[in-house]
PDB file of N, CA and C in Angstrom:
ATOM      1  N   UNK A   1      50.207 124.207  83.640  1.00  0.00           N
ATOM      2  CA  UNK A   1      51.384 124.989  84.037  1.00  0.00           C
ATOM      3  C   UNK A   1      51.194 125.475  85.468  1.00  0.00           C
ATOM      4  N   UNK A   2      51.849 125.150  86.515  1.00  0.00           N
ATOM      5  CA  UNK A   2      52.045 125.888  87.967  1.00  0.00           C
ATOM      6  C   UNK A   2      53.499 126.169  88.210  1.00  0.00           C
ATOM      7  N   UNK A   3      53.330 127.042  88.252  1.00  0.00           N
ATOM      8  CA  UNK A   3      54.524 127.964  89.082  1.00  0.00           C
ATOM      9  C   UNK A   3      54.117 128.373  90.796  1.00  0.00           C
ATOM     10  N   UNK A   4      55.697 127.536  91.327  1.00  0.00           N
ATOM     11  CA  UNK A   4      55.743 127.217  92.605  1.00  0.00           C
ATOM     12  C   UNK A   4      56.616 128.170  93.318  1.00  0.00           C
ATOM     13  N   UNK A   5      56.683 129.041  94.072  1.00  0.00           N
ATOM     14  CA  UNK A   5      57.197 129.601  94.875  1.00  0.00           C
ATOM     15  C   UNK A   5      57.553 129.570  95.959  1.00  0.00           C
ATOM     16  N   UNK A   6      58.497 129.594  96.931  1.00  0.00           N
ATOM     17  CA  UNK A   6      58.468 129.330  98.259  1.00  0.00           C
ATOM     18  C   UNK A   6      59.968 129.823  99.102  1.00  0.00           C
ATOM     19  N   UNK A   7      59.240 130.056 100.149  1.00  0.00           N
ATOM     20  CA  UNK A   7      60.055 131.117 100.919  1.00  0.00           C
ATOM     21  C   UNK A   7      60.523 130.245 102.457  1.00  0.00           C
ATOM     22  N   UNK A   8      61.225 129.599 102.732  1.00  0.00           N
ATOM     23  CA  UNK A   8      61.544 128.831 104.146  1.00  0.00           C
ATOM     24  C   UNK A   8      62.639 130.094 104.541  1.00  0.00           C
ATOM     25  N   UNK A   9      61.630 130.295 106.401  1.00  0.00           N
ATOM     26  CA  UNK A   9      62.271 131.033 107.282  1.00  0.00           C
ATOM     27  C   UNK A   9      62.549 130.039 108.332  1.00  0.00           C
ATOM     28  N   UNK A  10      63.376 129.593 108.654  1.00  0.00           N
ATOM     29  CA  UNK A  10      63.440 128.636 109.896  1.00  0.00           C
ATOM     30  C   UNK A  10      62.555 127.232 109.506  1.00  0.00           C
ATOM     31  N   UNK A  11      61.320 127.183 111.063  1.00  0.00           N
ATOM     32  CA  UNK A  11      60.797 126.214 110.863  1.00  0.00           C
ATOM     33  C   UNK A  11      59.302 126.950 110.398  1.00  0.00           C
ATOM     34  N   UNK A  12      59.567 128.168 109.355  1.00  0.00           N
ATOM     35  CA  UNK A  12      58.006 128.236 108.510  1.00  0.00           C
ATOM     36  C   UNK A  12      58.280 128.172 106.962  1.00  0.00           C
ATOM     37  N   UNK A  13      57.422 127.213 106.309  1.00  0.00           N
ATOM     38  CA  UNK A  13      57.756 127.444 104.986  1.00  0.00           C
ATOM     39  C   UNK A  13      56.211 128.259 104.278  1.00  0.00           C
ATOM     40  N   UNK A  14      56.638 129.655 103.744  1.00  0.00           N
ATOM     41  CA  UNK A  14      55.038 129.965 102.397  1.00  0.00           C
ATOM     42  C   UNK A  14      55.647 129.187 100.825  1.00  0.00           C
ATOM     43  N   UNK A  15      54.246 128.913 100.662  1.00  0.00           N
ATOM     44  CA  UNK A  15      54.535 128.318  98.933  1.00  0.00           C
ATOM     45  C   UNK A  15      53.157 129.117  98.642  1.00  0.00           C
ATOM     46  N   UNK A  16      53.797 130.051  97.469  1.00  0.00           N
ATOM     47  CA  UNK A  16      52.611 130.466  96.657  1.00  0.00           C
ATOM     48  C   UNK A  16      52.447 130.284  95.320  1.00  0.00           C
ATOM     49  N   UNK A  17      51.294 129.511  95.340  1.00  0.00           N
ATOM     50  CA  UNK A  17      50.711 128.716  93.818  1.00  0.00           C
ATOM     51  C   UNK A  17      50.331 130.019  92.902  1.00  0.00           C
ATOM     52  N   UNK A  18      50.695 129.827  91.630  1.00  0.00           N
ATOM     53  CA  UNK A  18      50.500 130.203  90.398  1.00  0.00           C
ATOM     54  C   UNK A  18      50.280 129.568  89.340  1.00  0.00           C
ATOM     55  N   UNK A  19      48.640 129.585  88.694  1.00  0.00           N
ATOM     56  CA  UNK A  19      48.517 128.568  87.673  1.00  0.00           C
ATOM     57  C   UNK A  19      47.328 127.381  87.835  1.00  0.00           C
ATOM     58  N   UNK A  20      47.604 126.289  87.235  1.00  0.00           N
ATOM     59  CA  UNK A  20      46.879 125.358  87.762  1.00  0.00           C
ATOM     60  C   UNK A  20      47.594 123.919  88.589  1.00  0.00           C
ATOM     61  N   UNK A  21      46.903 123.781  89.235  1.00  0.00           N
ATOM     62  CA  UNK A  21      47.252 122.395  90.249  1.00  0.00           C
ATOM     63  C   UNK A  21      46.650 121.668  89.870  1.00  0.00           C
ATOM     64  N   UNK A  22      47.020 120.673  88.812  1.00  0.00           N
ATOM     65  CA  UNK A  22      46.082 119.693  88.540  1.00  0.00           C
ATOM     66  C   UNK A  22      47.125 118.174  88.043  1.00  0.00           C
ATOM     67  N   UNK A  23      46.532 117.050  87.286  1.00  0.00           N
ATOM     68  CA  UNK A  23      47.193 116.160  87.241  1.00  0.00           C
ATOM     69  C   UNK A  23      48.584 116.199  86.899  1.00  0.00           C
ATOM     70  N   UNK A  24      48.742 116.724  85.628  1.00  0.00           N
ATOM     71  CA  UNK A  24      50.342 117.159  85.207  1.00  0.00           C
ATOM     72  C   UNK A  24      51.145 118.135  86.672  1.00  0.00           C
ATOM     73  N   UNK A  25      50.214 118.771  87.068  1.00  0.00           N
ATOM     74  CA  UNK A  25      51.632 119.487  87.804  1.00  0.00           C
ATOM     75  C   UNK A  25      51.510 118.721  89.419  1.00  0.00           C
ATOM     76  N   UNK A  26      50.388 118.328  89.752  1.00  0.00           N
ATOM     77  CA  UNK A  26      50.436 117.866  91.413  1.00  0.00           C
ATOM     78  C   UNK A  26      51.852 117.202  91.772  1.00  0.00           C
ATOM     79  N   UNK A  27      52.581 116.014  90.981  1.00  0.00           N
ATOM     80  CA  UNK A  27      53.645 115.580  91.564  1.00  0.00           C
ATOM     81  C   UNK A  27      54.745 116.840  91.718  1.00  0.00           C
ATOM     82  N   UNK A  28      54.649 117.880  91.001  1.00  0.00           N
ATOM     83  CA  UNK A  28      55.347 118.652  91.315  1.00  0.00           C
ATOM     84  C   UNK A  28      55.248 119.384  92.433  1.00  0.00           C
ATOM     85  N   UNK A  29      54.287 119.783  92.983  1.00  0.00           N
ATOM     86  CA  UNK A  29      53.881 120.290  94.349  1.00  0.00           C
ATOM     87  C   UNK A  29      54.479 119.572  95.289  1.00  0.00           C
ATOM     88  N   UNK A  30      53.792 117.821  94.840  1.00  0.00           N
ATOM     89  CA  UNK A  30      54.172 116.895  95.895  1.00  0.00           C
ATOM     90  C   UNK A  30      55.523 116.906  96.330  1.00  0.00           C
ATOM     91  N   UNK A  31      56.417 116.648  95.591  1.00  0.00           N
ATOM     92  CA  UNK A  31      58.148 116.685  95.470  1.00  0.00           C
ATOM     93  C   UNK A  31      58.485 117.881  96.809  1.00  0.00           C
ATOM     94  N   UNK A  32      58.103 119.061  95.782  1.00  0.00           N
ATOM     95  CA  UNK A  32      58.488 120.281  96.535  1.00  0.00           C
ATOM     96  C   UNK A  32      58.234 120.190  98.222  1.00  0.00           C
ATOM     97  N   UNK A  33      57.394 120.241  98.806  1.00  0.00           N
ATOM     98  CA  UNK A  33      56.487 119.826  99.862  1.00  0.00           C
ATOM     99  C   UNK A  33      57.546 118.695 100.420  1.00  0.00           C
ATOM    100  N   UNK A  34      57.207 117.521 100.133  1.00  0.00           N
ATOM    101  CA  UNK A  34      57.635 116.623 100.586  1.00  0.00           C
ATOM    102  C   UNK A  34      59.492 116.909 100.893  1.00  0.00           C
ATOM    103  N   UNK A  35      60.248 117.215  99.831  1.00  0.00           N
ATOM    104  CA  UNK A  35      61.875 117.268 100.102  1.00  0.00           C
ATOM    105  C   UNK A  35      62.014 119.070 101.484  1.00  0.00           C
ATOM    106  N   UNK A  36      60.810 119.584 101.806  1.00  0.00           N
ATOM    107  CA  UNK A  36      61.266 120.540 102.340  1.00  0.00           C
ATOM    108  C   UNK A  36      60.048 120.608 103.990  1.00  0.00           C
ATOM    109  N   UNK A  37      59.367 119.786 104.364  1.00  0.00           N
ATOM    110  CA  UNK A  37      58.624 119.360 105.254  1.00  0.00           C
ATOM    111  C   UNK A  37      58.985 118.858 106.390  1.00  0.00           C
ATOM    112  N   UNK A  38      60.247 118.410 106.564  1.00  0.00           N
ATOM    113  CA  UNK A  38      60.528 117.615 107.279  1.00  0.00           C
ATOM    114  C   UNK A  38      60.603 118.402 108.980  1.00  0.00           C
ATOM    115  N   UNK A  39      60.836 119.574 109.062  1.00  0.00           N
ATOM    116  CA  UNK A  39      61.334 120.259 109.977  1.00  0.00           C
ATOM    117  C   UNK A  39      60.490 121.770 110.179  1.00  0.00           C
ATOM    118  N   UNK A  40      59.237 121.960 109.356  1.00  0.00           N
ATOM    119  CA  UNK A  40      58.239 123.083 109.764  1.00  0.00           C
ATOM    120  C   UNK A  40      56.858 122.858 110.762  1.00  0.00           C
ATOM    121  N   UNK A  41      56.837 123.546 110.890  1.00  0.00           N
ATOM    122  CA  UNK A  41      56.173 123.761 111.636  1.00  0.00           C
ATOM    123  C   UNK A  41      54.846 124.879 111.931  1.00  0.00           C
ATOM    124  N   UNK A  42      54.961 125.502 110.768  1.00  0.00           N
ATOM    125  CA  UNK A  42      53.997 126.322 110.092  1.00  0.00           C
ATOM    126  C   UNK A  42      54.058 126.445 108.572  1.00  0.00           C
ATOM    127  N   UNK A  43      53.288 125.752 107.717  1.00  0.00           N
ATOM    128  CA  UNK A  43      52.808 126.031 106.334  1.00  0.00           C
ATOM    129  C   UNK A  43      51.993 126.402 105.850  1.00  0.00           C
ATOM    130  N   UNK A  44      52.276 127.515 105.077  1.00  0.00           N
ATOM    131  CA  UNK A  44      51.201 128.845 104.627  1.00  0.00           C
ATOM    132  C   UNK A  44      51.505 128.281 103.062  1.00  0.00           C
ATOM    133  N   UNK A  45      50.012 128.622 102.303  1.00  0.00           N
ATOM    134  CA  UNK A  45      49.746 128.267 100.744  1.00  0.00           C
ATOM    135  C   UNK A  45      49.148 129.746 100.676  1.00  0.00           C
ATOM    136  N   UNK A  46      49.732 130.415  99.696  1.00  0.00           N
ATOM    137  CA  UNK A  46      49.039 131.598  99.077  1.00  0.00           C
ATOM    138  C   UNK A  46      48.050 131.004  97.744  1.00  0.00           C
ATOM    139  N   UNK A  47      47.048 130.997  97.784  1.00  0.00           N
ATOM    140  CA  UNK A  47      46.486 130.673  96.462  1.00  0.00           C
ATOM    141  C   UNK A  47      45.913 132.014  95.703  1.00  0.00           C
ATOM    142  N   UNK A  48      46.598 133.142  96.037  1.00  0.00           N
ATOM    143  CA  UNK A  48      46.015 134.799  95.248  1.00  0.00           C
ATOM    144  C   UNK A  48      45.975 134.297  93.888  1.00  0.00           C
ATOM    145  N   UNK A  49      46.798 133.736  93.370  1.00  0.00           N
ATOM    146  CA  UNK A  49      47.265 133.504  91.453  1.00  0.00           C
ATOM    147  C   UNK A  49      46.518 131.970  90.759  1.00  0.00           C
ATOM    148  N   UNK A  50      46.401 131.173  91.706  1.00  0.00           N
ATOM    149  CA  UNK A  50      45.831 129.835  91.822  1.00  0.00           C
ATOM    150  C   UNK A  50      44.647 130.135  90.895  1.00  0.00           C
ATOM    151  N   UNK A  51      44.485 129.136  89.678  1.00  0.00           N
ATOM    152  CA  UNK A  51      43.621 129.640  88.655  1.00  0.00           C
ATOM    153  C   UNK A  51      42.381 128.054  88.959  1.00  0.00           C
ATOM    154  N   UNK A  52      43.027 126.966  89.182  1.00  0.00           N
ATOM    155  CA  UNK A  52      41.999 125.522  89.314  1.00  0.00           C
ATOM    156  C   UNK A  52      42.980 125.033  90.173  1.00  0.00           C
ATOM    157  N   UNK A  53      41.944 123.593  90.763  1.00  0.00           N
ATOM    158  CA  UNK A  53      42.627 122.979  91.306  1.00  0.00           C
ATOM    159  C   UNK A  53      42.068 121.880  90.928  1.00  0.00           C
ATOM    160  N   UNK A  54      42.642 120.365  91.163  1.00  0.00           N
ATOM    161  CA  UNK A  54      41.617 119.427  90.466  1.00  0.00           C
ATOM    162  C   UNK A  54      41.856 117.950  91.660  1.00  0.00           C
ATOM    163  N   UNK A  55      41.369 117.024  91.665  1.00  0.00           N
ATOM    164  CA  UNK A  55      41.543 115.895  92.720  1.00  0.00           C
ATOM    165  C   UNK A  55      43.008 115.412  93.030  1.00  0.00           C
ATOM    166  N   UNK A  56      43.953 115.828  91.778  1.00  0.00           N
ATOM    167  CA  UNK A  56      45.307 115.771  92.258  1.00  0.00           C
ATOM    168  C   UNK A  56      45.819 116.767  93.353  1.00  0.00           C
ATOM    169  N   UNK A  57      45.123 117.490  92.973  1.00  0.00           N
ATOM    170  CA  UNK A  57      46.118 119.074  93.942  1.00  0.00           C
ATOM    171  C   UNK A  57      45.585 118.753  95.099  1.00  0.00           C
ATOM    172  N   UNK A  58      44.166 118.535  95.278  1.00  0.00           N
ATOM    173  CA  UNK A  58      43.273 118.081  96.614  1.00  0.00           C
ATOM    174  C   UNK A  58      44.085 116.910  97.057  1.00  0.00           C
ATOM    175  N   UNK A  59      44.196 115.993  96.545  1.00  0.00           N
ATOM    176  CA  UNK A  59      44.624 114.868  97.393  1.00  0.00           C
ATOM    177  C   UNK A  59      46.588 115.469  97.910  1.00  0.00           C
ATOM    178  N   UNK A  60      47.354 116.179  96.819  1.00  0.00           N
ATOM    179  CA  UNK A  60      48.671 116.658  97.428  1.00  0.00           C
ATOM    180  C   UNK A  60      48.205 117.639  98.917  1.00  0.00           C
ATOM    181  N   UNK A  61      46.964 118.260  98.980  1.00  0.00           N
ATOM    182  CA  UNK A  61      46.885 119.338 100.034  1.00  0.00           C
ATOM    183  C   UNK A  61      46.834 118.159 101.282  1.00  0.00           C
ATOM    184  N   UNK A  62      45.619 117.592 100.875  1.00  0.00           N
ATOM    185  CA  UNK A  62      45.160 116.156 101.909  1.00  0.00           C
ATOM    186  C   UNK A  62      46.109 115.747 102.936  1.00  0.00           C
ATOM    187  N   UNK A  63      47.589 115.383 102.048  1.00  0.00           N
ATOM    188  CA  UNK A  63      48.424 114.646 102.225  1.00  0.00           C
ATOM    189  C   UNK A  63      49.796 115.651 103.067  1.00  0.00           C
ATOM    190  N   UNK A  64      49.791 117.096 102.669  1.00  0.00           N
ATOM    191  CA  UNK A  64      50.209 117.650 103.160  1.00  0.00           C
ATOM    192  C   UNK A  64      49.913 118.203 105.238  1.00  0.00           C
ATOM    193  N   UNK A  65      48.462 118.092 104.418  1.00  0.00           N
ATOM    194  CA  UNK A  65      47.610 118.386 105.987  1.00  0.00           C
ATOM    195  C   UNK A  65      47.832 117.391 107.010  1.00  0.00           C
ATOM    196  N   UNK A  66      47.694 116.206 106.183  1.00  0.00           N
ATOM    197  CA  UNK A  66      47.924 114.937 107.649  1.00  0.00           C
ATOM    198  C   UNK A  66      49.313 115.261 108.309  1.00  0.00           C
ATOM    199  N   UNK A  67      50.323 115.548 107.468  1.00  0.00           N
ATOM    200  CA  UNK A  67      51.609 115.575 107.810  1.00  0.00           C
ATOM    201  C   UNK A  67      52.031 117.104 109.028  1.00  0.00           C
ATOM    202  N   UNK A  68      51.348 117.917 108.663  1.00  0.00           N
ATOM    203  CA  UNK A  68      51.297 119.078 109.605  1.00  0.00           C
ATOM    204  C   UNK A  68      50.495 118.956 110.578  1.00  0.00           C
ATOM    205  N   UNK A  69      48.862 117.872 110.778  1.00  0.00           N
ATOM    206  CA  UNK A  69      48.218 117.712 111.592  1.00  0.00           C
ATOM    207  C   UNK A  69      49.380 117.320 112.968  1.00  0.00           C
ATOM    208  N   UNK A  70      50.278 116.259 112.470  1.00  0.00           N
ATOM    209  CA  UNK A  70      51.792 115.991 113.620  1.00  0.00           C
ATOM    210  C   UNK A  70      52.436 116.621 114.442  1.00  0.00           C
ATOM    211  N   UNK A  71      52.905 117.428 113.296  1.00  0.00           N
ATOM    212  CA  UNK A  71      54.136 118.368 113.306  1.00  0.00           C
ATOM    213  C   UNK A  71      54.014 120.270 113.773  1.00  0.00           C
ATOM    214  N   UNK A  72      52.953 120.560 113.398  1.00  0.00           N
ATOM    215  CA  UNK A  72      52.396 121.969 113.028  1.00  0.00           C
ATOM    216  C   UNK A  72      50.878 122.482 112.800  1.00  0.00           C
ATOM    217  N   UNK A  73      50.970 123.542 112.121  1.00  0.00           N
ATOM    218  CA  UNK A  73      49.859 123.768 111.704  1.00  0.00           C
ATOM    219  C   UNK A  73      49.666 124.238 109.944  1.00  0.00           C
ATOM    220  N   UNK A  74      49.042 124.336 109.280  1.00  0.00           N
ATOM    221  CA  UNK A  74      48.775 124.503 107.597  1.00  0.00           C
ATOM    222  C   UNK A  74      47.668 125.631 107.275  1.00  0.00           C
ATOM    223  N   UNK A  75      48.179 126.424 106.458  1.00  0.00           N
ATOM    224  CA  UNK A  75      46.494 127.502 106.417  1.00  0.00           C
ATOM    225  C   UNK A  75      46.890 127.625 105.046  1.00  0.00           C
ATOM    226  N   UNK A  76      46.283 127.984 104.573  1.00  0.00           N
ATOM    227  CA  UNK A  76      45.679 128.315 103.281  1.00  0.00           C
ATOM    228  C   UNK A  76      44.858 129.985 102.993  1.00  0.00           C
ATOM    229  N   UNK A  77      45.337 130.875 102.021  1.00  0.00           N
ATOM    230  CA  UNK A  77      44.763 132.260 102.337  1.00  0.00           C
ATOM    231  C   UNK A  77      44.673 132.482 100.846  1.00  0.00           C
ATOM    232  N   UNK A  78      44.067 133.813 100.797  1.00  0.00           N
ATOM    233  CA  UNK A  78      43.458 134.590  99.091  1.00  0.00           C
ATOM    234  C   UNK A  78      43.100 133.487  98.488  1.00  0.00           C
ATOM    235  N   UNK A  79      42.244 132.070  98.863  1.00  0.00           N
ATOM    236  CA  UNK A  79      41.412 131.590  97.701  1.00  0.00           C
ATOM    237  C   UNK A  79      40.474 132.249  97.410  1.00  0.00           C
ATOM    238  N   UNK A  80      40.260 131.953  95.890  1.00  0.00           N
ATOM    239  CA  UNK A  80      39.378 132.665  95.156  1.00  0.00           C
ATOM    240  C   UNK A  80      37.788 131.719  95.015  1.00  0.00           C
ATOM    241  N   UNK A  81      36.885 132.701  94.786  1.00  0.00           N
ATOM    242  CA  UNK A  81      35.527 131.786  94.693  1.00  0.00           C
ATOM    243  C   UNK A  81      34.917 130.426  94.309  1.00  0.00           C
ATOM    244  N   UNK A  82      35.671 130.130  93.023  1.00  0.00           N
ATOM    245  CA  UNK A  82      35.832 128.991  92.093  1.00  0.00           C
ATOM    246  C   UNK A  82      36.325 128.129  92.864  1.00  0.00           C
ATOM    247  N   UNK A  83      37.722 128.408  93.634  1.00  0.00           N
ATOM    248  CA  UNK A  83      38.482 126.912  94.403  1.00  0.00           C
ATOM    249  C   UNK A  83      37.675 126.948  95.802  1.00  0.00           C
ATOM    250  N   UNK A  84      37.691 128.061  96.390  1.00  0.00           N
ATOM    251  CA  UNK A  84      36.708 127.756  97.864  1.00  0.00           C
ATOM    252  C   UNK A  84      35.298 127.006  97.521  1.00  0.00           C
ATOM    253  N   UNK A  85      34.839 127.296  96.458  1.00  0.00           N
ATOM    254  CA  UNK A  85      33.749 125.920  96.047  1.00  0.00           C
ATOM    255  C   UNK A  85      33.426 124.736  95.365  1.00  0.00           C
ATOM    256  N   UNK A  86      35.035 124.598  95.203  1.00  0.00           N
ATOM    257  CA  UNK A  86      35.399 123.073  95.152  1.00  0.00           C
ATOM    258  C   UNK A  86      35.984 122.406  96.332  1.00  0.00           C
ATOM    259  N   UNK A  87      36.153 123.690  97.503  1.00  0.00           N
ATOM    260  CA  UNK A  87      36.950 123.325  98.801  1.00  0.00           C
ATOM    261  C   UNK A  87      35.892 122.613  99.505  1.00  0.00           C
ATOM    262  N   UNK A  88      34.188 123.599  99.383  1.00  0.00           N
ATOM    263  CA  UNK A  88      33.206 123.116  99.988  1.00  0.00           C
ATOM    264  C   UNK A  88      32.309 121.715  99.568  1.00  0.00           C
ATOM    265  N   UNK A  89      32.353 121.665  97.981  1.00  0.00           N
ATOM    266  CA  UNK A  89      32.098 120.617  97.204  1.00  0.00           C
ATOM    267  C   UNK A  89      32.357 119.516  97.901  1.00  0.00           C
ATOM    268  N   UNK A  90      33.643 119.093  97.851  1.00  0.00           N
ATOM    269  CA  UNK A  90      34.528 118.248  98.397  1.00  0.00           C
ATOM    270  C   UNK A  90      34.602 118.130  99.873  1.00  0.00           C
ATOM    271  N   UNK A  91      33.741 118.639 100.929  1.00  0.00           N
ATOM    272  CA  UNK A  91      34.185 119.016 102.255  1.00  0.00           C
ATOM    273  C   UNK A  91      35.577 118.876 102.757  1.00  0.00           C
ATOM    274  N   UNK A  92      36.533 119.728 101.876  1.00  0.00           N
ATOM    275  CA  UNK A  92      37.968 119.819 101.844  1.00  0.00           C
ATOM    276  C   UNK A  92      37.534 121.144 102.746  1.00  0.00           C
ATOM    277  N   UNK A  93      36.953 122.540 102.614  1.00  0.00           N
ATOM    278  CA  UNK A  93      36.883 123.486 103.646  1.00  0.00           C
ATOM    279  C   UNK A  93      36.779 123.095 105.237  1.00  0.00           C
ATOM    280  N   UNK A  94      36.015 121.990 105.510  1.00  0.00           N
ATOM    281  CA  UNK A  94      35.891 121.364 106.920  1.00  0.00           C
ATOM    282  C   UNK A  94      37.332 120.397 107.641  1.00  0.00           C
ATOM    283  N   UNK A  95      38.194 120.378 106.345  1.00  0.00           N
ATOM    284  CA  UNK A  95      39.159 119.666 107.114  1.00  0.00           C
ATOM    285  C   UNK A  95      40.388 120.761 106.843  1.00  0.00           C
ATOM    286  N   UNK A  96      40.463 121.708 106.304  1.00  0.00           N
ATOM    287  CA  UNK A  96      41.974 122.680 106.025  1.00  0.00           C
ATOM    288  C   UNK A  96      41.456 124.394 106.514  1.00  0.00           C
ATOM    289  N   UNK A  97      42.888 124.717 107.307  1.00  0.00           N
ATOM    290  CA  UNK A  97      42.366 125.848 107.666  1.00  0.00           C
ATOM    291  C   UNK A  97      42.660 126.860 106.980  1.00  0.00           C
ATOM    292  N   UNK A  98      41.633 127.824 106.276  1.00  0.00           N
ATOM    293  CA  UNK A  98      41.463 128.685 105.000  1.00  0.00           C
ATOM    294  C   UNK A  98      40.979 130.239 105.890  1.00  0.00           C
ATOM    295  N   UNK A  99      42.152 131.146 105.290  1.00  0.00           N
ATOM    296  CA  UNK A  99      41.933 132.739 106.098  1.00  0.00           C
ATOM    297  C   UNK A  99      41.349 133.023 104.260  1.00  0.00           C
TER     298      UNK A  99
END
């Protein structure tokens, strides 16, 4: 179960995750993301509520990041211990920028 939130001001969109990001819900992230990307230029992920994340959600962030590497910039904030050490696991922390 993830519950997706998101707030577009202009060209910034926040999406704050609730739940888990994992195989069942990643295309849903993806969708979201993808139909509302086209025109930002700053994307903020709240992960305060973010309970797991799993190689789906990683590869939707991945995929998100290349696309802002273009266009913008992407941060990521309030991860919790558990996902920042699957961020480092994965050397996903060395490629996404995490406050």
């Amino acid at each position: 179960m993830l519950n997706i939130n998101e707030a577009k001001k202009g060209e910034r969109l926040d999406i704050a995750l609730e739940g888990r990001l994992d195989t069942p819900t990643a295309p849903q992230l993806e969708e979201k993301i993808n139909s509302a990307i086209s025109d930002v230029t700053n994307l903020t992920f709240d992960f305060t509520k973010l309970e797991y994340i799993s190689s789906a959600g990683l590869r939707v962030l991945l995929s998100a990041q290349k696309v802002m590497n273009k266009q913008g910039k992407m941060t990521i904030s309030n991860v919790s211990e558990e996902i920042m050490e699957i961020f480092e696991v994965t050397g996903f922390s060395d490629i996404l920028t995490i406050q």
